[in-house]
Every structure is written in structure tokens, then in C-alpha cells.
Protein backbone atom coordinates (compact mmCIF):
# COMPACT_ATOMS: atom_id res chain seq x y z
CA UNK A 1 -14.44 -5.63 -23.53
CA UNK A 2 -15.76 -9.39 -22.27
CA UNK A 3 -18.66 -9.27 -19.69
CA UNK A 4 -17.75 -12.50 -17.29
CA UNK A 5 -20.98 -14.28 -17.06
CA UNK A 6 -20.47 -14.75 -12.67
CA UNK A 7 -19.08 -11.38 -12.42
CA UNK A 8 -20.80 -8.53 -10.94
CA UNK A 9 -23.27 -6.71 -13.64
CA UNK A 10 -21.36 -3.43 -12.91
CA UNK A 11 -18.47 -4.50 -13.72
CA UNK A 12 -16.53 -4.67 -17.25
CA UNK A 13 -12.90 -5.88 -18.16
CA UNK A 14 -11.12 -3.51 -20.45
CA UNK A 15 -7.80 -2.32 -21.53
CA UNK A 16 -6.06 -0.69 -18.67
CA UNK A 17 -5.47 3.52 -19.91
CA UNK A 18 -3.24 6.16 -18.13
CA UNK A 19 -5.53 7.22 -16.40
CA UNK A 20 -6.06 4.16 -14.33
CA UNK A 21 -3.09 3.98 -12.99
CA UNK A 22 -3.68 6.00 -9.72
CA UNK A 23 -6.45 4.11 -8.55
CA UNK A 24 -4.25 0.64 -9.48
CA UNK A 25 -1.19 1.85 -6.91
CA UNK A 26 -3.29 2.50 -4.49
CA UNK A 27 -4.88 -0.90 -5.09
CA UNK A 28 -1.36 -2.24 -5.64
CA UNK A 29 -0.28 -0.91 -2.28
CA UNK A 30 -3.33 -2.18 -0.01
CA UNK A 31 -2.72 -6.02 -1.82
CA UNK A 32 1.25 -5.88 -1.78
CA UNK A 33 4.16 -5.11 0.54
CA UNK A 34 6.48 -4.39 -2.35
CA UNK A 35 4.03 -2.91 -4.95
CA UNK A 36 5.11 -1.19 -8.00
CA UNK A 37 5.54 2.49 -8.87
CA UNK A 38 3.16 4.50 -11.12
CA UNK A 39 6.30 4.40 -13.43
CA UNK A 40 6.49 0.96 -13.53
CA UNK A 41 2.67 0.53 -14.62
CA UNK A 42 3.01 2.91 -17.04
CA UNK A 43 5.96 1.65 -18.52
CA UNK A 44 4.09 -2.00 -19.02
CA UNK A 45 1.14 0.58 -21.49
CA UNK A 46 3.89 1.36 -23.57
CA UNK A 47 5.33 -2.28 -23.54
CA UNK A 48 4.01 -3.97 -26.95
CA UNK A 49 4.73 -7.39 -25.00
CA UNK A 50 2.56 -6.79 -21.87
CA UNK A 51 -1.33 -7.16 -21.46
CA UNK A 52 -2.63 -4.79 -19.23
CA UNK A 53 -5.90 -5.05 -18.20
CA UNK A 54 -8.38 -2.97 -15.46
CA UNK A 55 -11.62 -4.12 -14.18
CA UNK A 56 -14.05 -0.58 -13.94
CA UNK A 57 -16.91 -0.40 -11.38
CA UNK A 58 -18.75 3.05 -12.02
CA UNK A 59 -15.90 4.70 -13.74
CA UNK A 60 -13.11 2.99 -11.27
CA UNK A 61 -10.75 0.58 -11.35
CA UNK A 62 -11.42 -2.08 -9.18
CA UNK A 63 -8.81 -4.55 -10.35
CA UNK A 64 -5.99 -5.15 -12.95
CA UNK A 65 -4.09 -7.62 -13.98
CA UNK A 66 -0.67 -7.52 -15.91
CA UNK A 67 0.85 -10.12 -18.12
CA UNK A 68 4.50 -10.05 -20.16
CA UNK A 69 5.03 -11.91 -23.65
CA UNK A 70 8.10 -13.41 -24.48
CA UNK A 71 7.55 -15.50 -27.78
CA UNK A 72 5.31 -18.15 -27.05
CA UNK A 73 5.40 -17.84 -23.10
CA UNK A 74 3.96 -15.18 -20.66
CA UNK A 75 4.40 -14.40 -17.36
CA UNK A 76 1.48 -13.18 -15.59
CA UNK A 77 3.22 -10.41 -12.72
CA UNK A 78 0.32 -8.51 -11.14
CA UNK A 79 -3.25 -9.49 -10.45
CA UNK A 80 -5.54 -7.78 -7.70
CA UNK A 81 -8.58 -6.60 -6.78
CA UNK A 82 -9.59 -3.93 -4.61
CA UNK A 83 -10.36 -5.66 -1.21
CA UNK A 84 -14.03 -4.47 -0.90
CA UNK A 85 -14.74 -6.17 -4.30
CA UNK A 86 -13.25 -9.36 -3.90
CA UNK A 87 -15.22 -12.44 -3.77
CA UNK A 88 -17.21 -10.57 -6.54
CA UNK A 89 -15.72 -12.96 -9.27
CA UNK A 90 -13.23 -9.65 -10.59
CA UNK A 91 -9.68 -11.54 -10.29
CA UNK A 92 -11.55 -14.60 -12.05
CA UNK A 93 -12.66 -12.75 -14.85
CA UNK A 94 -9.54 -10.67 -15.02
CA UNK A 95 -7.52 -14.49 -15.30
CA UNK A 96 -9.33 -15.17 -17.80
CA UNK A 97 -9.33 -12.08 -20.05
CA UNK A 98 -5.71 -12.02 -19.78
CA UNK A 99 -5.72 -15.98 -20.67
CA UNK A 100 -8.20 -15.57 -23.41
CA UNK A 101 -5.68 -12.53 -24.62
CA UNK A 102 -2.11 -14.93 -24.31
CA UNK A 103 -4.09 -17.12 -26.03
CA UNK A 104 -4.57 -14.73 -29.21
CA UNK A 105 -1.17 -13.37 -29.01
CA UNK A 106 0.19 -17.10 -29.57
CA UNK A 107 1.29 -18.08 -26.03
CA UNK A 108 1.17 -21.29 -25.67
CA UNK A 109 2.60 -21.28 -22.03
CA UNK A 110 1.61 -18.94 -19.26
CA UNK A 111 4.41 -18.53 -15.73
CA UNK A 112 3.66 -17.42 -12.26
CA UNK A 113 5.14 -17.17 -8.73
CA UNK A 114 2.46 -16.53 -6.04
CA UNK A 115 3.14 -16.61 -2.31
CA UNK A 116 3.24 -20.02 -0.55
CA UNK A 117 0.59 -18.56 1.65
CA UNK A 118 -1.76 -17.26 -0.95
CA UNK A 119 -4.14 -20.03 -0.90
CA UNK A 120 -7.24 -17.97 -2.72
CA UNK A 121 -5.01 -17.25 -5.11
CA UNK A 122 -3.48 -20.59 -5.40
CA UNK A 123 -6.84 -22.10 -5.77
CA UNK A 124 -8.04 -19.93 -8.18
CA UNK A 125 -4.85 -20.63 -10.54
CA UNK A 126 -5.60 -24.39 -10.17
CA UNK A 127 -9.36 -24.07 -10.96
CA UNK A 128 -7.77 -22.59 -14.80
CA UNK A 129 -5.59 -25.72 -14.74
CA UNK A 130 -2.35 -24.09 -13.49
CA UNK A 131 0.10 -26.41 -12.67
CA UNK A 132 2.86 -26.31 -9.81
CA UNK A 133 6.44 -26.35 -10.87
CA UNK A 134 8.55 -26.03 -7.93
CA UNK A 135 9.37 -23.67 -4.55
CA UNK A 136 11.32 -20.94 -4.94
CA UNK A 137 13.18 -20.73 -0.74
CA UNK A 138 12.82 -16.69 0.55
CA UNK A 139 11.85 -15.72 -3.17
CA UNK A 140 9.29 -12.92 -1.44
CA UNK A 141 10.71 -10.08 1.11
CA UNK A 142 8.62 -8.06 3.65
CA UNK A 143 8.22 -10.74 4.80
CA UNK A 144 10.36 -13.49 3.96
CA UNK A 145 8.27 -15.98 2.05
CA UNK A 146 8.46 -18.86 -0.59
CA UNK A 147 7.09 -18.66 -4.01
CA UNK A 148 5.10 -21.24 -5.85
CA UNK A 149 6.19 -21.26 -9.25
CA UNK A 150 3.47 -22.25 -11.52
CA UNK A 151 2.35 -22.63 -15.18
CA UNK A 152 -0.46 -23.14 -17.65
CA UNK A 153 -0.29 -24.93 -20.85
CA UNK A 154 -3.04 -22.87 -22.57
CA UNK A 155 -4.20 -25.94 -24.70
CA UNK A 156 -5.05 -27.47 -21.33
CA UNK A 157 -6.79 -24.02 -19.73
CA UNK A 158 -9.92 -24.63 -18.29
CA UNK A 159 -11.98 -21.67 -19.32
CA UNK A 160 -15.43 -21.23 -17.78
């Protein structure tokens, strides 16, 4: 477990566990309109090639974030935080565990889509030197949106 320095004192970034995974869907479903099952988070534990990560406030996940390893690339799928502890500093931290993670694993190349109207999100990704690839036309449904497909050469990351 890393303690991010601007993060919330109560806060820690740790290996997401079984257990967690009812408080994520419900965070899942309040951040998503097509969120992912129970199954489908619990499939990623027992996937050698993900990174699964939860932030805990007092005993509770407040966040996650999920990452896939393919070789010497990674796409990150899922990053949230619980919306009365965002702005807290959680989804940065949680980016950069999950970086700092790739990073040991040997990725040298992390992928991402994120909603053309995500802008907090799309600003955060830039301020760890994410880089913008292309559109992807209608890639989200409910509703209809574009995707900004992005990526981050880790030896460029900037890790704060």
C-alpha cells in the first residue's frame, strides 16, 4: 500500500479483495451508464493480467481502478471514485498506483478511451502525460458519445 502525499490522510490505495466488490458496483453504477457486473469484477481478481486496485476510507471502498496487461501494453478500463469523495485527490492517486504498478509489470505503454465529454478526467490523464490518439465516432451508448482514445508512454509519465 502507497500513501499519495495530496490525498486525503484517511485514505490508503491497496489491492482490491472480494470483498470490495459490492461497494465498487454500486460505485460503478452511480459513475457509469453501462457499468459492469459483480461477475465481471471478480473475474478481473482472478485475471493474472489485470491490476485491480481499491481506494479504502474507514474500511470502504471509495474508489478503484482496473487495468489489463497484454505484454508490454495495458489498457486501463475502469477508474472511479465515489462522488462524495472526489476532488479528494482518490482517482489521482489511484492513476498513479496503477501506473507505478504497469510500470513494474514491464508495460511500457498504457491505452484508454474516455468520453469526449469527460473533461476532469481528460485533464487528469494529460497532467500524467497521456497523449491523444484519435476519436472513436458513437464508441459510448446510453448515450451516444465519442471516445478519446489515449495513451501513455510510461518512460514519459509524469509522476508526482
Amino acid at each position: 500500500m502507497r500513501k499519495e502525499a495530496s490525498m486525503r490522510e484517511d485514505v490508503v490505495i491497496r489491492p482490491m479483495q472480494a470483498e470490495d466488490v459490492s461497494a465498487i458496483c454500486a460505485i460503478e453504477q452511480a459513475s457509469f451508464s453501462d457499468p459492469w457486473s459483480a461477475e465481471g469484477f471478480l473475474n478481473s481478481l482472478a485475471n493474472e493480467r489485470a491490476i485491480c486496485l481499491s481506494a479504502i476510507c474507514e474500511g470502504e471502498p471509495v474508489g478503484y481502478a482496473l487495468l489489463y496487461t497484454v505484454l508490454d501494453e495495458a489498457d486501463l478500463v475502469n477508474i472511479a471514485v465515489a462522488e462524495q469523495m472526489r476532488q479528494c485527490g482518490i482517482g489521482r492517486a489511484l492513476l498513479k498506483e496503477v501506473i507505478l504498478q504497469a510500470k513494474e509489470k514491464g508495460v511500457l505503454k498504457i491505452f484508454l478511451e474516455v468520453r469526449k465529454s469527460n473533461y476532469r478526467a481528460r485533464l487528469l490523464y494529460g497532467s500524467f502525460g497521456f497523449l491523444t490518439l484519435s476519436v472513436r465516432k458513437g464508441f459510448y451508448e446510453k448515450p451516444k458519445e465519442d471516445a478519446i482514445c489515449m495513451m501513455l508512454p510510461l518512460e514519459r509519465a509524469i509522476i508526482k
